[in-house]
PDB file of N, CA and C in Angstrom:
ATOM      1  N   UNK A   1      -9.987 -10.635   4.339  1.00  0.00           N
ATOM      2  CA  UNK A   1      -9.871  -9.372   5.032  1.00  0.00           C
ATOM      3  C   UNK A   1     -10.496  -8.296   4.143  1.00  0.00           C
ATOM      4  N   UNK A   2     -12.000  -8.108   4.389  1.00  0.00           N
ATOM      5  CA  UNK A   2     -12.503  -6.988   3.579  1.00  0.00           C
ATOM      6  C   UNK A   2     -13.207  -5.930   4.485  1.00  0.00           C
ATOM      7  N   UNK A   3     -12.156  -4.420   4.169  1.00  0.00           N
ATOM      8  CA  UNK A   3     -12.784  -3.530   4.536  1.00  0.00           C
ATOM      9  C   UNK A   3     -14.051  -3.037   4.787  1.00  0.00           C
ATOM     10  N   UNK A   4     -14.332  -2.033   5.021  1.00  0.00           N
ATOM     11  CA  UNK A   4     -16.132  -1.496   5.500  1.00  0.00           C
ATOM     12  C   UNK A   4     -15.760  -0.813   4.689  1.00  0.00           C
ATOM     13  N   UNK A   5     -16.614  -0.075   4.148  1.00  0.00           N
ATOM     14  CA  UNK A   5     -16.786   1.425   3.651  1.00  0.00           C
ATOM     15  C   UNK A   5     -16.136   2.330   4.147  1.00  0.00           C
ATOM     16  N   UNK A   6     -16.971   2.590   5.891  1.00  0.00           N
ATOM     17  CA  UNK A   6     -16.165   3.632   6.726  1.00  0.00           C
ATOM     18  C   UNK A   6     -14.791   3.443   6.370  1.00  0.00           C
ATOM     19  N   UNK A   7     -14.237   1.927   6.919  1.00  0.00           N
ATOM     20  CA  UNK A   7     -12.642   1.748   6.922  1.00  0.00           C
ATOM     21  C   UNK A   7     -11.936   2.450   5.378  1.00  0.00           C
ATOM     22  N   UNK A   8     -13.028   2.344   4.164  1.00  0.00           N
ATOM     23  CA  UNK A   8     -11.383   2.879   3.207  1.00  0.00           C
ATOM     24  C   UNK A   8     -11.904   4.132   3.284  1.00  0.00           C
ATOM     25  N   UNK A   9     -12.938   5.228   3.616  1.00  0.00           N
ATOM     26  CA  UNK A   9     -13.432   6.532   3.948  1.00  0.00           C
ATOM     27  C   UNK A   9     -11.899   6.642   4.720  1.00  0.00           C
ATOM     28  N   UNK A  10     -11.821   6.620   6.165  1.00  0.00           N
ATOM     29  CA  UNK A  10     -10.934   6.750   7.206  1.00  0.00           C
ATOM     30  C   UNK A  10      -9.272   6.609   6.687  1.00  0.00           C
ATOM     31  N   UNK A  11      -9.410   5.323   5.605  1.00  0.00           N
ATOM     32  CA  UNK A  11      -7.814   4.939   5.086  1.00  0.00           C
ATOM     33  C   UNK A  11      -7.613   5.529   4.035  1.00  0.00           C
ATOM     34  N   UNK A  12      -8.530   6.135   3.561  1.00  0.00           N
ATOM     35  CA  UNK A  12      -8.235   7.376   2.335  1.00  0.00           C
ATOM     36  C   UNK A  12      -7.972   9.050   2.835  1.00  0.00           C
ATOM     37  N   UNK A  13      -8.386   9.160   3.884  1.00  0.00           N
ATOM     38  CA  UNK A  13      -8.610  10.572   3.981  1.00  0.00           C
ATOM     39  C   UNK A  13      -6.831  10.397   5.050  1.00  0.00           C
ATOM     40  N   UNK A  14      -6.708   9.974   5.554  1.00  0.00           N
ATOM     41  CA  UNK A  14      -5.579   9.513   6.135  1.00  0.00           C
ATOM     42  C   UNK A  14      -4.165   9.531   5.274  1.00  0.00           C
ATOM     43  N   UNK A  15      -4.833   8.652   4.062  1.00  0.00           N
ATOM     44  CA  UNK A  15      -3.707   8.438   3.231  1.00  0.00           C
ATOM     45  C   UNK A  15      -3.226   9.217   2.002  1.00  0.00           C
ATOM     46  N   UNK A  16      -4.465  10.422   1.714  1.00  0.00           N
ATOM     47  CA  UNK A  16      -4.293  12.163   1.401  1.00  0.00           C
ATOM     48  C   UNK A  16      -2.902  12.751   1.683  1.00  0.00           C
ATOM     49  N   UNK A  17      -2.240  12.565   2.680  1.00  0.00           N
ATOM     50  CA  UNK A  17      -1.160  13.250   3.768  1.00  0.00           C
ATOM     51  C   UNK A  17       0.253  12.433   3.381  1.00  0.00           C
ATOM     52  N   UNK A  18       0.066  11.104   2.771  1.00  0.00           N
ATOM     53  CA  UNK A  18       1.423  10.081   2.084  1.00  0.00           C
ATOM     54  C   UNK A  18       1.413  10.644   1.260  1.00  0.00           C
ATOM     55  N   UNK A  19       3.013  10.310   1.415  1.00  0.00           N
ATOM     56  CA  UNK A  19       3.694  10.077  -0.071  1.00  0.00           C
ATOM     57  C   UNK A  19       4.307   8.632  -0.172  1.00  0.00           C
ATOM     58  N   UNK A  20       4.602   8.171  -1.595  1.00  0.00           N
ATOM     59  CA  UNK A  20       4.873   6.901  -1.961  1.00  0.00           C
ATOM     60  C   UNK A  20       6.332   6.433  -1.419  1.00  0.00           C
ATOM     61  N   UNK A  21       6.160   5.386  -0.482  1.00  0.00           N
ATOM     62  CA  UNK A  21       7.119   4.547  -0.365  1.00  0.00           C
ATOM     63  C   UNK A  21       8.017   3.493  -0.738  1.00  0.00           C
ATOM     64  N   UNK A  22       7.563   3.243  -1.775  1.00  0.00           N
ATOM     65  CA  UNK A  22       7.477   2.398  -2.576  1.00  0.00           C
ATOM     66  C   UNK A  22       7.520   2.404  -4.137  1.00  0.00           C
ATOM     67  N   UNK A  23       8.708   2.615  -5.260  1.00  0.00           N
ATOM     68  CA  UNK A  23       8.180   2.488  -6.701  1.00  0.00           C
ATOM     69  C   UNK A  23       8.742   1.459  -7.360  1.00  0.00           C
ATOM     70  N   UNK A  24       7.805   0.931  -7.637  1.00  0.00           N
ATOM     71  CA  UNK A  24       7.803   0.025  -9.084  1.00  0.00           C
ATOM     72  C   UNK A  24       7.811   0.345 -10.186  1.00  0.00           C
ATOM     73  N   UNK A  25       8.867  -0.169 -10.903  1.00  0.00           N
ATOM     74  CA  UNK A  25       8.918   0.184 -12.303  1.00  0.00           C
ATOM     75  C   UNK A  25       9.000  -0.763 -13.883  1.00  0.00           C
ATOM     76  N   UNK A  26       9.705  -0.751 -14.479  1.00  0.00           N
ATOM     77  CA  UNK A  26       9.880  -1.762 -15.357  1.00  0.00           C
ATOM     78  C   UNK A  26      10.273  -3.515 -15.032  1.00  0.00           C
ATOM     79  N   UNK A  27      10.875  -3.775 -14.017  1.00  0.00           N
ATOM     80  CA  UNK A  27      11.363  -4.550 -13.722  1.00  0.00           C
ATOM     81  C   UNK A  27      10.223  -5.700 -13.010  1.00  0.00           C
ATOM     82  N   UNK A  28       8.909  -4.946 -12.569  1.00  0.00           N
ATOM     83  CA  UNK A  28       8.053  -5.209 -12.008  1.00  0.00           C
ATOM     84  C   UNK A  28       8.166  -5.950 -10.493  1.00  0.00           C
ATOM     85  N   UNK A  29       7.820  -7.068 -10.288  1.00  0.00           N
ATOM     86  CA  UNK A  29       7.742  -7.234  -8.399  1.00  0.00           C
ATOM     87  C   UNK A  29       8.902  -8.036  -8.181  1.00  0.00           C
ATOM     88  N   UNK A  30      10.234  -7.793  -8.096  1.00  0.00           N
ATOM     89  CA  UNK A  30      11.348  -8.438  -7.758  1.00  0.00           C
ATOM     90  C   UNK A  30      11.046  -8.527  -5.842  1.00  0.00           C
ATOM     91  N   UNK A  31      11.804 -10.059  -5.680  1.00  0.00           N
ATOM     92  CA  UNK A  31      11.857 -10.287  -4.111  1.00  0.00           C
ATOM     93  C   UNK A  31      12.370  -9.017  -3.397  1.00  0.00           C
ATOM     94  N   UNK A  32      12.842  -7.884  -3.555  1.00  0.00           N
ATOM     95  CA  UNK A  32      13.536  -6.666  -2.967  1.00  0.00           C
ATOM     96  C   UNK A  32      12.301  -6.049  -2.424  1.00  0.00           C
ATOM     97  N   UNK A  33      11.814  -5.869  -3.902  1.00  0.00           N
ATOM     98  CA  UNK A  33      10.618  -4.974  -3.667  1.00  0.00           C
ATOM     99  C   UNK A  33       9.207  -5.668  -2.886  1.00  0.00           C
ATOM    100  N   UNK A  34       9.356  -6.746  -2.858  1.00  0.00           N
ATOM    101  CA  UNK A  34       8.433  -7.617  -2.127  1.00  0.00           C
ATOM    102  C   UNK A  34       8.403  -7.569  -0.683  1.00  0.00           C
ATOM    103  N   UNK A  35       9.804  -7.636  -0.170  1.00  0.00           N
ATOM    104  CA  UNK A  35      10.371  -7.399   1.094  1.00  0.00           C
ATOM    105  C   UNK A  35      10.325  -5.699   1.522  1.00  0.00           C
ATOM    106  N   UNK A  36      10.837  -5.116   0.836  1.00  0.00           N
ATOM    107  CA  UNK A  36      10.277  -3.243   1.336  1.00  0.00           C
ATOM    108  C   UNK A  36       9.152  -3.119   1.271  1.00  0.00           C
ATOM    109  N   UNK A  37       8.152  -3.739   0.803  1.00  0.00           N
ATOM    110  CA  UNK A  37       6.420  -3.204   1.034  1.00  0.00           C
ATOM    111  C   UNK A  37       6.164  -4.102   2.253  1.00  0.00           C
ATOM    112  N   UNK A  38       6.645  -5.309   2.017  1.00  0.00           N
ATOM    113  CA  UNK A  38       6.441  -6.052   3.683  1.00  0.00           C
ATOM    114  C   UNK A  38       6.916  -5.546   4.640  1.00  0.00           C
ATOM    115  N   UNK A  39       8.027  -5.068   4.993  1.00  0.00           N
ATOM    116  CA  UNK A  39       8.401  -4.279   5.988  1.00  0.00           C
ATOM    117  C   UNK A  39       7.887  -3.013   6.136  1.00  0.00           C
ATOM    118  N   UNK A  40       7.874  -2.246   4.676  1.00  0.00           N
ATOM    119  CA  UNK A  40       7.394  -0.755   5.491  1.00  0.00           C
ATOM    120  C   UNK A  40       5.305  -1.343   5.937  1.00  0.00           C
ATOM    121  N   UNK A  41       4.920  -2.185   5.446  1.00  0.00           N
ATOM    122  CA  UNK A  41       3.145  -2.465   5.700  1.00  0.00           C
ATOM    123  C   UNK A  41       3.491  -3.060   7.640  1.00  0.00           C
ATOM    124  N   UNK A  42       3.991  -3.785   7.774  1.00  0.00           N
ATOM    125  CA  UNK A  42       4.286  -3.986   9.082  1.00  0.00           C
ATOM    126  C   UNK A  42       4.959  -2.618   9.812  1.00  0.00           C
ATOM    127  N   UNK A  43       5.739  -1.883   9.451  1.00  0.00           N
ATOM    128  CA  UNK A  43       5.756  -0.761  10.083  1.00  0.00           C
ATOM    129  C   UNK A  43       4.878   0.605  10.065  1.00  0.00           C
ATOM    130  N   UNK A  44       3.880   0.563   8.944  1.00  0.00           N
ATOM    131  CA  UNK A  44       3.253   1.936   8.759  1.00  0.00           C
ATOM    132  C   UNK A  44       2.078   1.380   8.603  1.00  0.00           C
ATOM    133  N   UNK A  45       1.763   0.457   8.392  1.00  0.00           N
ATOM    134  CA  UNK A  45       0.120  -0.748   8.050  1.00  0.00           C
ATOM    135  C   UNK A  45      -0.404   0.240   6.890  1.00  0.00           C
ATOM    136  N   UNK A  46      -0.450   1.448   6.406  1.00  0.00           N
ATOM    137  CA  UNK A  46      -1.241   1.988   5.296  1.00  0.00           C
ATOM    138  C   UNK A  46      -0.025   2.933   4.900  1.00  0.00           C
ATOM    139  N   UNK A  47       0.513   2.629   3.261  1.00  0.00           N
ATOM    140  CA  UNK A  47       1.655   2.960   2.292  1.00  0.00           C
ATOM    141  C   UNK A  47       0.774   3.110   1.458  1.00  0.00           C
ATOM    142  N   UNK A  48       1.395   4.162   0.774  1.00  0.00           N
ATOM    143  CA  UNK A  48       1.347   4.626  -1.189  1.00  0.00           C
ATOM    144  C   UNK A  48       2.694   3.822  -1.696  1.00  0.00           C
ATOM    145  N   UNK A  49       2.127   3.135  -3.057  1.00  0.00           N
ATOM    146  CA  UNK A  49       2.956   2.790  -3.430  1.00  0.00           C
ATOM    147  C   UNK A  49       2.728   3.046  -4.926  1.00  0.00           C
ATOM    148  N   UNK A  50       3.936   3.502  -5.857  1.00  0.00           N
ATOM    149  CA  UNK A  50       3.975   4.544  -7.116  1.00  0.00           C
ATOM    150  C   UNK A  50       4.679   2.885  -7.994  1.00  0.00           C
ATOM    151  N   UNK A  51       3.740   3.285  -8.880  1.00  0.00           N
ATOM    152  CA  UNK A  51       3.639   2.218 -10.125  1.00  0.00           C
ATOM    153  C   UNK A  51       4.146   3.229 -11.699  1.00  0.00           C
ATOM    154  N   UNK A  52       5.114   2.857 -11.942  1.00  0.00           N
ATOM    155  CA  UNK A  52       5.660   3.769 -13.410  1.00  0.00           C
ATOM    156  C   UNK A  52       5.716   2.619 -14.527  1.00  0.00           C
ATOM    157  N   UNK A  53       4.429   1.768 -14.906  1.00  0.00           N
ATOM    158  CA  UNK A  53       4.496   0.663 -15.852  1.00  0.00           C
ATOM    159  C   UNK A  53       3.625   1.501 -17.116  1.00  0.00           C
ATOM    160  N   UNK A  54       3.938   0.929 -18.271  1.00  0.00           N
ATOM    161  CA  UNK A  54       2.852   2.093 -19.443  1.00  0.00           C
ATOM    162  C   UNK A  54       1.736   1.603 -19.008  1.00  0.00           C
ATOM    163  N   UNK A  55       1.523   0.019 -19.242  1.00  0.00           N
ATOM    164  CA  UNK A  55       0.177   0.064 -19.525  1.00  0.00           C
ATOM    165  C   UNK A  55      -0.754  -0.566 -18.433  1.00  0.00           C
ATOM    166  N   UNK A  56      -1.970   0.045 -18.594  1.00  0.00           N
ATOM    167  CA  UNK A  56      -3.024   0.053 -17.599  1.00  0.00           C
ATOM    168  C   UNK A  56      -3.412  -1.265 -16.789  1.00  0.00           C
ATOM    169  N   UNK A  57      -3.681  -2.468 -17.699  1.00  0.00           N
ATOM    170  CA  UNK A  57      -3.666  -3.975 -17.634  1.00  0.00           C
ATOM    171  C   UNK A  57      -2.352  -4.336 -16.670  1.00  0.00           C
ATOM    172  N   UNK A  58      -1.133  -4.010 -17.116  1.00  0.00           N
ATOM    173  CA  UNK A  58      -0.097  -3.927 -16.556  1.00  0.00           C
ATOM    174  C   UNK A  58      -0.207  -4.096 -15.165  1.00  0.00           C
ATOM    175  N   UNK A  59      -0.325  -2.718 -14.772  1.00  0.00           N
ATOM    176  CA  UNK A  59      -0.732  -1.931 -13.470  1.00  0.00           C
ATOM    177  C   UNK A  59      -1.598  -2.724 -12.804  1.00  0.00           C
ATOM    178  N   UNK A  60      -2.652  -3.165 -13.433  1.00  0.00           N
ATOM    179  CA  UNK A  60      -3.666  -3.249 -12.644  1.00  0.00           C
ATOM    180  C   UNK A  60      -3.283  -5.035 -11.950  1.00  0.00           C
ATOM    181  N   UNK A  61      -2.982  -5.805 -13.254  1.00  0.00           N
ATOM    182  CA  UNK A  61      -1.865  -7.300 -12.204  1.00  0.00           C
ATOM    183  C   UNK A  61      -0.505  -7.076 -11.352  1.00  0.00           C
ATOM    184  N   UNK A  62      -0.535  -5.989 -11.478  1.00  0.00           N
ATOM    185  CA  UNK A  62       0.924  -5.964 -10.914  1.00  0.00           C
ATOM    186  C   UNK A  62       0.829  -5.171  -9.019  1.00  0.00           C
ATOM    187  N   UNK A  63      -0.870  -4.646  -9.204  1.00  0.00           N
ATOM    188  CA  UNK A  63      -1.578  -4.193  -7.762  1.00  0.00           C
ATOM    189  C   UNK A  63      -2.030  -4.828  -7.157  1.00  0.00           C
ATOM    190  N   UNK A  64      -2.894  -6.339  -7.903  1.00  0.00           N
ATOM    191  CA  UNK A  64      -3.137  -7.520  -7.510  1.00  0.00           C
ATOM    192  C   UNK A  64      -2.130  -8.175  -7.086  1.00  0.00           C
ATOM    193  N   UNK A  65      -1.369  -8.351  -7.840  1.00  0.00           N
ATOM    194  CA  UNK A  65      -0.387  -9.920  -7.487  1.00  0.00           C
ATOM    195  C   UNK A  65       0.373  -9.570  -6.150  1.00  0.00           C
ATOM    196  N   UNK A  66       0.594  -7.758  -6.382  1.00  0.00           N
ATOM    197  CA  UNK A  66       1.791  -7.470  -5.023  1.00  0.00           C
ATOM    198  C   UNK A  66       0.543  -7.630  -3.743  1.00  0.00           C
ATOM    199  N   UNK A  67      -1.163  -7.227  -3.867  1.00  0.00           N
ATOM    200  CA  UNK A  67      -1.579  -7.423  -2.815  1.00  0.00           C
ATOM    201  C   UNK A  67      -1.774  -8.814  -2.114  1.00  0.00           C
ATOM    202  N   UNK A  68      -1.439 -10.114  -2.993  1.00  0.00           N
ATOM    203  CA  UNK A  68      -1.867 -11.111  -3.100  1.00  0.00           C
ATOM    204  C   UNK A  68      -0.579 -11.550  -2.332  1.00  0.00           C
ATOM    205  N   UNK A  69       0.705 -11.071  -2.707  1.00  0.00           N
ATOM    206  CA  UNK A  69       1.774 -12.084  -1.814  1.00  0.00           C
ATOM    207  C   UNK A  69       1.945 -11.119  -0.715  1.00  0.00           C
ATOM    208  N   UNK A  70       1.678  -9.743  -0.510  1.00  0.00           N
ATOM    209  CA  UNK A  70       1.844  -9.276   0.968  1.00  0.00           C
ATOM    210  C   UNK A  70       1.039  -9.911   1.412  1.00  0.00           C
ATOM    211  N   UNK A  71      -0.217  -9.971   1.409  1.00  0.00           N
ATOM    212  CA  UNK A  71      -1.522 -10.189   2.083  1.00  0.00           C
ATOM    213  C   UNK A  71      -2.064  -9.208   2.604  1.00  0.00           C
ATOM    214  N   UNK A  72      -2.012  -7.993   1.658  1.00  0.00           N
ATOM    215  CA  UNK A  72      -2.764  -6.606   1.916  1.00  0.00           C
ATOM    216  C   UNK A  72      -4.002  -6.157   0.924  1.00  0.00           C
ATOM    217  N   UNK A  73      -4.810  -5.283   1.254  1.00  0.00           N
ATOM    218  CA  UNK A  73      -5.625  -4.959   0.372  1.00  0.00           C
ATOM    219  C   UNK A  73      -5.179  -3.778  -0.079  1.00  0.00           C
ATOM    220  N   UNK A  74      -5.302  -3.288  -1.407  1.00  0.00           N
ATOM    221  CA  UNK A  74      -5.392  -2.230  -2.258  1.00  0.00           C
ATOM    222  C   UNK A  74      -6.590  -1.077  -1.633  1.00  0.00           C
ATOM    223  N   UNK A  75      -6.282  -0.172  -1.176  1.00  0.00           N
ATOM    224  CA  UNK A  75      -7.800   0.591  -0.404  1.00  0.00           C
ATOM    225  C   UNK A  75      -8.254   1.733  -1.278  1.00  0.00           C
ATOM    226  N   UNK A  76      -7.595   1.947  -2.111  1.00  0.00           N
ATOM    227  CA  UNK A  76      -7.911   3.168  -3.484  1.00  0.00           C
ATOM    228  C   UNK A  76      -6.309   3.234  -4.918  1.00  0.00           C
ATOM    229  N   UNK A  77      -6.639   3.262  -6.102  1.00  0.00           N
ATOM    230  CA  UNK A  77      -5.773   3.142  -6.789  1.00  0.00           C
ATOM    231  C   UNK A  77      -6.930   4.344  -7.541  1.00  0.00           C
ATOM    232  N   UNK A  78      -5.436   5.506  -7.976  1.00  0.00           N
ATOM    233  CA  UNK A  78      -5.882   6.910  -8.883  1.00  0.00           C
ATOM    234  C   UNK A  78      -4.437   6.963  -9.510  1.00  0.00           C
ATOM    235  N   UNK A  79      -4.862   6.672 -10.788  1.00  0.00           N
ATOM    236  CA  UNK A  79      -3.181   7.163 -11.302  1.00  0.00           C
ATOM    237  C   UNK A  79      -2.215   5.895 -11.708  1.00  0.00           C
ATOM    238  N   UNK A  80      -1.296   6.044 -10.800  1.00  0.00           N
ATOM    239  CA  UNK A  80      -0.079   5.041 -10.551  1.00  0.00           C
ATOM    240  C   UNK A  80       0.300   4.838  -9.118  1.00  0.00           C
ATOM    241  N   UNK A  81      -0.411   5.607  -8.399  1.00  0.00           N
ATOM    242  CA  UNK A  81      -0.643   5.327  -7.124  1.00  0.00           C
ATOM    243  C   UNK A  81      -1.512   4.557  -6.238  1.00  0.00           C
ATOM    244  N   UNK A  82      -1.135   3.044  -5.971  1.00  0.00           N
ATOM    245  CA  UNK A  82      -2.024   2.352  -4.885  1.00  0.00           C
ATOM    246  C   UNK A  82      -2.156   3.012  -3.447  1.00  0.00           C
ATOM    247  N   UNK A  83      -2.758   2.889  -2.610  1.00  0.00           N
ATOM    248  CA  UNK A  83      -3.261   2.835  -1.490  1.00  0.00           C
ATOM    249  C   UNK A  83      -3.207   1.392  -1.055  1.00  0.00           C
ATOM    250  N   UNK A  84      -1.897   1.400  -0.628  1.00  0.00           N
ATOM    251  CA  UNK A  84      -2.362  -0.313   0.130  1.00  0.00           C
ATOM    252  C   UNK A  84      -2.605  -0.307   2.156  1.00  0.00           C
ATOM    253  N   UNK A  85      -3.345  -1.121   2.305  1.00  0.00           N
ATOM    254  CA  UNK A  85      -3.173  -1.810   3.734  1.00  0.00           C
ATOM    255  C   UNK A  85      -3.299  -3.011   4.377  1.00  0.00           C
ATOM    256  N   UNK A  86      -2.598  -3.389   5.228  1.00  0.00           N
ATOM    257  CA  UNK A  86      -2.226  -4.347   6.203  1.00  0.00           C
ATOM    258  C   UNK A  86      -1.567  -4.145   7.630  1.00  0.00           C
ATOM    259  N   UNK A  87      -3.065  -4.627   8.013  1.00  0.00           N
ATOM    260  CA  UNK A  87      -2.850  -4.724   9.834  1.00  0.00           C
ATOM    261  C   UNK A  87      -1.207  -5.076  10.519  1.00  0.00           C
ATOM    262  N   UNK A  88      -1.190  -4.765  11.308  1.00  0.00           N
ATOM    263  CA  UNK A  88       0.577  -4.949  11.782  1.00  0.00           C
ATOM    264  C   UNK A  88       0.255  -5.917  12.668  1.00  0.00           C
ATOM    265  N   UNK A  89       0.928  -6.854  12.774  1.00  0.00           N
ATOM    266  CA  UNK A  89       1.102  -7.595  14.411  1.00  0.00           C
ATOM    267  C   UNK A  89       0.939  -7.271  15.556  1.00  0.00           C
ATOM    268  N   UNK A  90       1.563  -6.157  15.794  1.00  0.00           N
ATOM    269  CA  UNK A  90       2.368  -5.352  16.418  1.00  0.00           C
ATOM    270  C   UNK A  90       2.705  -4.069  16.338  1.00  0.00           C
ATOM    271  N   UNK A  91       1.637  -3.514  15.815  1.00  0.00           N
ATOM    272  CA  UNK A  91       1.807  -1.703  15.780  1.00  0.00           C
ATOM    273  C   UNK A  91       2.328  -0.976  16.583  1.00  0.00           C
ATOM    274  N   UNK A  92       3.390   0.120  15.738  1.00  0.00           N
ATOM    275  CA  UNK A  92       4.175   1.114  16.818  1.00  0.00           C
ATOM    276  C   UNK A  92       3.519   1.981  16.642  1.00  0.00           C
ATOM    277  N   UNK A  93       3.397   2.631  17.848  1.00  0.00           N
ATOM    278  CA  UNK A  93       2.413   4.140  17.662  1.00  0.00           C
ATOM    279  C   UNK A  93       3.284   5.465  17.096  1.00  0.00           C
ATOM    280  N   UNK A  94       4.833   4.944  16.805  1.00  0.00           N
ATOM    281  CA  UNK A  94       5.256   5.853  16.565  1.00  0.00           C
ATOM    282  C   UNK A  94       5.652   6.005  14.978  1.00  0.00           C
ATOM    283  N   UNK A  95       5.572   4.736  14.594  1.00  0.00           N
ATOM    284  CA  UNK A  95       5.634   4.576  13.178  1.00  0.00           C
ATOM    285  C   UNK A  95       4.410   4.360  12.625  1.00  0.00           C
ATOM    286  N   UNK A  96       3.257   3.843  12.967  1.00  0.00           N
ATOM    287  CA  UNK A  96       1.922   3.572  12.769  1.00  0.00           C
ATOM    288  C   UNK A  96       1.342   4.421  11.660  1.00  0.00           C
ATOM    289  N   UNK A  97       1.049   4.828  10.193  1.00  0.00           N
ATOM    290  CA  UNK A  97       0.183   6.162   9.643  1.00  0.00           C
ATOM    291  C   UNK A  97      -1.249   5.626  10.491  1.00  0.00           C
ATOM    292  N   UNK A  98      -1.618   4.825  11.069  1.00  0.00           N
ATOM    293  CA  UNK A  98      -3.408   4.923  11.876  1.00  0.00           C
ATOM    294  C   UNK A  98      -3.045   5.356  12.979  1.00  0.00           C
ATOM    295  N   UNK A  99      -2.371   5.014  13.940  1.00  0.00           N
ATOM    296  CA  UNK A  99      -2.064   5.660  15.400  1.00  0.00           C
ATOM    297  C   UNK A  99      -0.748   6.597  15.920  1.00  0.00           C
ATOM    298  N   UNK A 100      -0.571   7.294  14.364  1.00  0.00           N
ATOM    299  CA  UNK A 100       0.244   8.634  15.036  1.00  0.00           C
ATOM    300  C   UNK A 100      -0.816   9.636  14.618  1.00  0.00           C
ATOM    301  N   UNK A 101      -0.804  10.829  15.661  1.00  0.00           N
ATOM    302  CA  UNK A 101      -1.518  12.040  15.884  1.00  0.00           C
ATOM    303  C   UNK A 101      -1.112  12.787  14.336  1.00  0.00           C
ATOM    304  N   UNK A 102      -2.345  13.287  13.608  1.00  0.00           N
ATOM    305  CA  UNK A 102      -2.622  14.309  12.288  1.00  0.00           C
ATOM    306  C   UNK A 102      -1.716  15.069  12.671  1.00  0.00           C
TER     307      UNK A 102
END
């Protein structure tokens, strides 16, 4: 599942307007936290998710591995903040960040 260009253009400028749903911290990807990014990505398909690990290497397996067992892509990482997304099954237009109205 690899984005276009346009698509992380569109899933960035979109995802300007989030805030993080999601933080990880020392403890790194416990099944809890595995299960709240799966549920809120099936309910919102594009989440910020806030990473508070020191180091950079750290961060950067710990953006992989969580995109690797959701089965989402990372669409911009600045900071400690990912940009992740994953298509919904079943999108609600009312929970949706792509198909609720700016």
């Amino acid at each position: 599942m690899s984005l276009t260009p346009e698509q992380k253009k569109q899933f960035r400028t979109i995802g300007h307007r989030l805030n993080p749903i999601v933080m990880i911290a020392g403890n790194g990807l416990t099944e809890n936290i595995q299960l709240e990014v799966d549920r809120a990505l099936e309910d919102h398909e594009l989440i910020k998710v806030r990473f508070t690990v020191g180091d950079r290497e750290l961060k950067r397996k710990l953006i992989n591995e969580l995109c690797e067992i959701v089965e989402a892509e990372a669409v911009q990482v600045i900071g400690n903040i990912a940009l992740v997304y994953r298509a919904a099954k079943d999108p609600n237009p009312k929970l949706s960040n792509l198909l609720r109205p700016s």
